[in-house]
Every structure is written in structure tokens, then in C-alpha cells.
Protein backbone atom coordinates (compact mmCIF):
# COMPACT_ATOMS: atom_id res chain seq x y z
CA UNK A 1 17.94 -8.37 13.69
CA UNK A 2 16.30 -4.90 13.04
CA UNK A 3 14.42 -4.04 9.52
CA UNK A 4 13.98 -0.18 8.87
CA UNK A 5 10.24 -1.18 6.92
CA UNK A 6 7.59 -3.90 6.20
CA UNK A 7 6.82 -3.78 2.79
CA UNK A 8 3.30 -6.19 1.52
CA UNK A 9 2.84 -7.07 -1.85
CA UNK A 10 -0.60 -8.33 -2.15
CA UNK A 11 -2.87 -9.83 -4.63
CA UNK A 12 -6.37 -8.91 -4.34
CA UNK A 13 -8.76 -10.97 -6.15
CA UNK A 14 -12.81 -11.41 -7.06
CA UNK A 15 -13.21 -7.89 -6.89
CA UNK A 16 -15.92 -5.34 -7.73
CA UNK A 17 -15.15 -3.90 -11.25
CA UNK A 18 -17.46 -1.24 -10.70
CA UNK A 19 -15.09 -0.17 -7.52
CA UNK A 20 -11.71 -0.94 -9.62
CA UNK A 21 -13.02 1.22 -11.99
CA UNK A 22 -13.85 4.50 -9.98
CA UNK A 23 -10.97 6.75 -9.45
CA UNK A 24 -12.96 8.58 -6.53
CA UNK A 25 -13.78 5.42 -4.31
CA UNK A 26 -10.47 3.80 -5.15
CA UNK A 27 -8.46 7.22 -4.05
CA UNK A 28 -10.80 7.27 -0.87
CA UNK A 29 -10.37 3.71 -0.49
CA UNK A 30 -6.23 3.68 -0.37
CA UNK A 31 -6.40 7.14 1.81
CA UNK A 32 -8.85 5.93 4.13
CA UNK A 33 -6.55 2.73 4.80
CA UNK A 34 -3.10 4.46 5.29
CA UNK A 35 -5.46 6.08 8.03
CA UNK A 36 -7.06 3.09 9.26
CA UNK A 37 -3.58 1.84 10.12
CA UNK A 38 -2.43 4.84 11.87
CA UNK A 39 0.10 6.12 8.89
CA UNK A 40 0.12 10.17 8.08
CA UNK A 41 -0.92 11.03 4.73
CA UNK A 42 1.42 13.39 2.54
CA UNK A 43 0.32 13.26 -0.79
CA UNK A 44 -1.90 11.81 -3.32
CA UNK A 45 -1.93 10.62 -6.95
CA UNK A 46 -4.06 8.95 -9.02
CA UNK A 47 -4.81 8.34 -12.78
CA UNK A 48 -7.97 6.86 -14.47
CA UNK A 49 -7.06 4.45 -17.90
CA UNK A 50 -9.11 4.50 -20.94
CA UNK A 51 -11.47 2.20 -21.32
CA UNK A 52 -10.51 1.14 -17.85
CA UNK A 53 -8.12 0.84 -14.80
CA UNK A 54 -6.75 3.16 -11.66
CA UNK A 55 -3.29 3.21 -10.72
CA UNK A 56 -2.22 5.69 -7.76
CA UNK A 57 0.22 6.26 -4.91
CA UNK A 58 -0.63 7.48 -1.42
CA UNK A 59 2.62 9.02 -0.15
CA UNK A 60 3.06 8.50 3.82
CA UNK A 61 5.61 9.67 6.47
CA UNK A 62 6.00 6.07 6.63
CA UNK A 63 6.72 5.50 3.23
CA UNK A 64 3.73 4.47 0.54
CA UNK A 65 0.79 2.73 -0.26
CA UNK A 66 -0.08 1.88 -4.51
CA UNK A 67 -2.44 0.03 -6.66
CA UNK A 68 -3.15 -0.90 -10.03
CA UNK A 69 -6.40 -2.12 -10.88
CA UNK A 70 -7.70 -4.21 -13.45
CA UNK A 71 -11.36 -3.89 -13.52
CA UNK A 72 -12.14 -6.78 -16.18
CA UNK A 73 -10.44 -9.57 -14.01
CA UNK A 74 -11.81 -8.12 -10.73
CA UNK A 75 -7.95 -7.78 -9.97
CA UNK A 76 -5.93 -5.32 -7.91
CA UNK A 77 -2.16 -5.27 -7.58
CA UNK A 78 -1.51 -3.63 -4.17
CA UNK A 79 1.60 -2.28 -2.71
CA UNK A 80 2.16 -1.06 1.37
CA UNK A 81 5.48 -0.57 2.28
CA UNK A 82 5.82 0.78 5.59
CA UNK A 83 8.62 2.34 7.72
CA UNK A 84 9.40 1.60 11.73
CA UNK A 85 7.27 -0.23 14.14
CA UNK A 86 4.43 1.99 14.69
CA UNK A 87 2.17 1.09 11.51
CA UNK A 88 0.77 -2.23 10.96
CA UNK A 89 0.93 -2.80 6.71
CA UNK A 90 -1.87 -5.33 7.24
CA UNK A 91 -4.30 -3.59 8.55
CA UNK A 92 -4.43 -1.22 5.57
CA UNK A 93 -3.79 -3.91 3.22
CA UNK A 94 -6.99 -6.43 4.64
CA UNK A 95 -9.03 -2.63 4.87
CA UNK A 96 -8.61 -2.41 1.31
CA UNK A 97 -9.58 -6.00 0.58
CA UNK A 98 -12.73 -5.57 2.70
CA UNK A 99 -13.61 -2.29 0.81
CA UNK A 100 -12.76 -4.25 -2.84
CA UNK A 101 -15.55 -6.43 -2.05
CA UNK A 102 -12.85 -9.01 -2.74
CA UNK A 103 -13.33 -12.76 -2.38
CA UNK A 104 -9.56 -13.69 -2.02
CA UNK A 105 -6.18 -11.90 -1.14
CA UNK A 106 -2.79 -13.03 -1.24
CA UNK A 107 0.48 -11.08 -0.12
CA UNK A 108 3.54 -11.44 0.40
CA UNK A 109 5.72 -9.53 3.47
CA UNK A 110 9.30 -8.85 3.08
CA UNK A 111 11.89 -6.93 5.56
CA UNK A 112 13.21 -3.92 3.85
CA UNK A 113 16.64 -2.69 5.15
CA UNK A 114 17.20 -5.59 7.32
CA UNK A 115 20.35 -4.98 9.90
CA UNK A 116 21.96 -7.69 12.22
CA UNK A 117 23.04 -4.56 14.32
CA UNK A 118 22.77 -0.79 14.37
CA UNK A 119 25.57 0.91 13.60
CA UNK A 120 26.40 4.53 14.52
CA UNK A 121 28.04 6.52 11.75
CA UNK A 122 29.77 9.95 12.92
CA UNK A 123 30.39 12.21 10.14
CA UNK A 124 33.84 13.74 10.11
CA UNK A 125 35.66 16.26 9.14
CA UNK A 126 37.50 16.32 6.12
């Protein structure tokens, strides 16, 4: 069987609220870890909540990276979906865990675009 992508869903718990809370470290944070596991970065965007919270996307030639943070509860919902067979998903998901100062992460992997075969498909004329 062939997937086209890896896609992580992970649960990052019993972390710093001061870091869940900071826009700047948390963008650096999710950047520094599509790096860290060899993806190219595209673009960026993130948005600070009132009285608290991050959410943001880190677009990558491989696909994406998220999170939403909930600084109160020390939690972070993270997202790394990943495209082909040259980026490990893990390795920016436990990067992220490490830099959260977390005490626990769960996740979740699932096969995106799974195929039992590759087919070829040859346009024609019409």
C-alpha cells in the first residue's frame, strides 16, 4: 500500500502557560520544528486571543503544521500533516513538546490518501 501523507494529531499536555500564551515563541516554536524535521517553510500565520490563546498555521511544501493553545489548562492541540516520505511528522511534533515544557503528549497518526496501487491517469483529448 502507498499513502500520499502522514498526518499527527497530537495532544500536548502540562504545558507552560507562559509559552502557550506568547505569540512570538509559539510562532518560532512551530517554524523552528517544520525545520527541525527537514520540511520547507512557505508561509506563516498566527493570531493572539483576548485574554488568552494562539492559534496559527505554518504552511509547508509538504503540507502544514497548526496549533491551538489553551494557556489556562497548559493544553495545546497540535496538528502535522505531512506529504511523501522525506519528512518525519514526529520529529516536529516531539520538538514542539520538548519546547512546550510539556509533561505528557499523546497523538494519533493516520495515512492520508492511502492507495493499494498507483495508478497512471493519461489525460485525453476530448
Amino acid at each position: 500500500m502507498h499513502e500520499l501523507g502522514r498526518h499527527i494529531l497530537a495532544e500536548i499536555y502540562g504545558c507552560d502557560a507562559k509559552i502557550l500564551n506568547n505569540k512570538d515563541f509559539i510562532e518560532k516554536i512551530m517554524i523552528d520544528s517544520a525545520i527541525k524535521a527537514g520540511a520547507e517553510v512557505r508561509e506563516v500565520a498566527f493570531h493572539e486571543f483576548k485574554p488568552q490563546g494562539i492559534s496559527g498555521v505554518v504552511i509547508i511544501s509538504e503540507s502544514h503544521l497548526t496549533i491551538h493553545t489553551w494557556p489556562e489548562l497548559g493544553y495545546a492541540a497540535v496538528d502535522v500533516f505531512t506529504c511523501g516520505s522525506r519528512i518525519n511528522p514526529w520529529d516536529a511534533c516531539n520538538y514542539m513538546t520538548e519546547k512546550f515544557h510539556a509533561r505528557n503528549m499523546t497523538a494519533t497518526e493516520i495515512k492520508r490518501g492511502i492507495f493499494e496501487q498507483v495508478v497512471e491517469v493519461k489525460a485525453s483529448n476530448i
